[in-house]
C-alpha atoms as a PDB file:
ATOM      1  CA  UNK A   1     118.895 121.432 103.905  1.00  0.00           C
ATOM      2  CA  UNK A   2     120.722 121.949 106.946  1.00  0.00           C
ATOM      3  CA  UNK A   3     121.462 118.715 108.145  1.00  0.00           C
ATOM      4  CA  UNK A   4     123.069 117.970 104.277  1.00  0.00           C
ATOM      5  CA  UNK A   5     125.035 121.914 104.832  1.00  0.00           C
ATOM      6  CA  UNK A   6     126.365 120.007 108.763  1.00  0.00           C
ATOM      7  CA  UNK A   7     127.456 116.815 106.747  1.00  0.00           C
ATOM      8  CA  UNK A   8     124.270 114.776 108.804  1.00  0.00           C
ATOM      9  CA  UNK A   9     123.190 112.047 106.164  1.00  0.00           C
ATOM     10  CA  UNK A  10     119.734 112.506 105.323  1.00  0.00           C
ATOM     11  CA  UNK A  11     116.799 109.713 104.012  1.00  0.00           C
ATOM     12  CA  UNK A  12     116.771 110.040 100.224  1.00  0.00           C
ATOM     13  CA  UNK A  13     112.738 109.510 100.031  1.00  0.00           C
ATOM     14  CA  UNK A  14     110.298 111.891 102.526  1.00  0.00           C
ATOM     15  CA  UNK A  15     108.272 108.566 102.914  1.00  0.00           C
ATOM     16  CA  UNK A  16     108.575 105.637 104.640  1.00  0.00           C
ATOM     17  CA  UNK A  17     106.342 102.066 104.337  1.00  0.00           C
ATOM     18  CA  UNK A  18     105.808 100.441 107.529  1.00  0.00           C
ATOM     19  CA  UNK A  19     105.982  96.853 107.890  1.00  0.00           C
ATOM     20  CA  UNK A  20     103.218  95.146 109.056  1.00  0.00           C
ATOM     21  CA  UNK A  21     104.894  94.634 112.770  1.00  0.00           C
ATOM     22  CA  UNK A  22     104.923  98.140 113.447  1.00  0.00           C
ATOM     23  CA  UNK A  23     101.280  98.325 114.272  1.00  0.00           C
ATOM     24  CA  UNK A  24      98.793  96.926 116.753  1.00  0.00           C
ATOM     25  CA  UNK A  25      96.524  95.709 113.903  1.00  0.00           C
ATOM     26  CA  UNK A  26      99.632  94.401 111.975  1.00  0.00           C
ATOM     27  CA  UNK A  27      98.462  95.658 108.459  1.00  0.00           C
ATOM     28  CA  UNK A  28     101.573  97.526 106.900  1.00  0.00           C
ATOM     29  CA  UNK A  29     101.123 101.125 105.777  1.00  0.00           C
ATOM     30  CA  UNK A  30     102.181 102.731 102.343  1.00  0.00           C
ATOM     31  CA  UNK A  31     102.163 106.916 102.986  1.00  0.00           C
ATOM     32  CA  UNK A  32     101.583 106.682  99.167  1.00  0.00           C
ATOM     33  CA  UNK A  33      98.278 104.768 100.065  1.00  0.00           C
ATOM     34  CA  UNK A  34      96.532 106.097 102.900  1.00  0.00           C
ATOM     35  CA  UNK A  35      92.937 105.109 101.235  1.00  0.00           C
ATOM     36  CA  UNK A  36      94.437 101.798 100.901  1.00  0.00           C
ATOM     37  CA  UNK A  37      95.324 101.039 104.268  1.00  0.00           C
ATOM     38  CA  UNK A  38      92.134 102.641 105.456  1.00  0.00           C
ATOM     39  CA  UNK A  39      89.600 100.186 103.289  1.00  0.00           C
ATOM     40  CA  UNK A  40      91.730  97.066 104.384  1.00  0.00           C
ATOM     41  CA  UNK A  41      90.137  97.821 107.346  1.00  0.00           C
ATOM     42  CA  UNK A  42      87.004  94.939 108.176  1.00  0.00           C
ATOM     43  CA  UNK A  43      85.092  98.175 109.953  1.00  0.00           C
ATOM     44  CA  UNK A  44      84.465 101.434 107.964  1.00  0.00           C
ATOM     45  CA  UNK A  45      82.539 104.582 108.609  1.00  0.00           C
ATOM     46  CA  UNK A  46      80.621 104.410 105.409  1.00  0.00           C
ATOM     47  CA  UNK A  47      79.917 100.531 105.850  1.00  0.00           C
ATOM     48  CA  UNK A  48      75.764  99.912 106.305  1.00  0.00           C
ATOM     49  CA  UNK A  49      75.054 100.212 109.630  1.00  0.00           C
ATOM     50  CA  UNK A  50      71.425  98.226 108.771  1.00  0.00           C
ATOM     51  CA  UNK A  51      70.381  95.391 106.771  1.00  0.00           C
ATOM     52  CA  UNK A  52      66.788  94.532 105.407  1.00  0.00           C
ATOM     53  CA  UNK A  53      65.641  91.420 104.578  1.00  0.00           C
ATOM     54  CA  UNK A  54      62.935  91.209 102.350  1.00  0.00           C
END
């Protein structure tokens, strides 16, 4: 790396979490989850758009 060759201290890990208070919807987000994070979501694309009642 470059940075490490100028002596700039880099992040050991290429991922970071995000706390919860770093978003509008304050759910936290794991880069090693994406899926995750997406399903805690109350509103999903594949969710049933109709309901029958029999």
């Amino acid at each position: 790396m470059v940075a490490a060759e100028m002596g700039i201290q880099c992040p050991a890990g290429d991922e970071k979490v995000e706390p919860a208070e770093a978003f509008i919807d304050k759910k936290a987000f794991d880069p090693s989850d994406p899926v995750g994070y997406l399903n805690s979501f109350e509103i999903r694309a594949n969710a049933p758009t109709r309901f029958f009642i029999s």
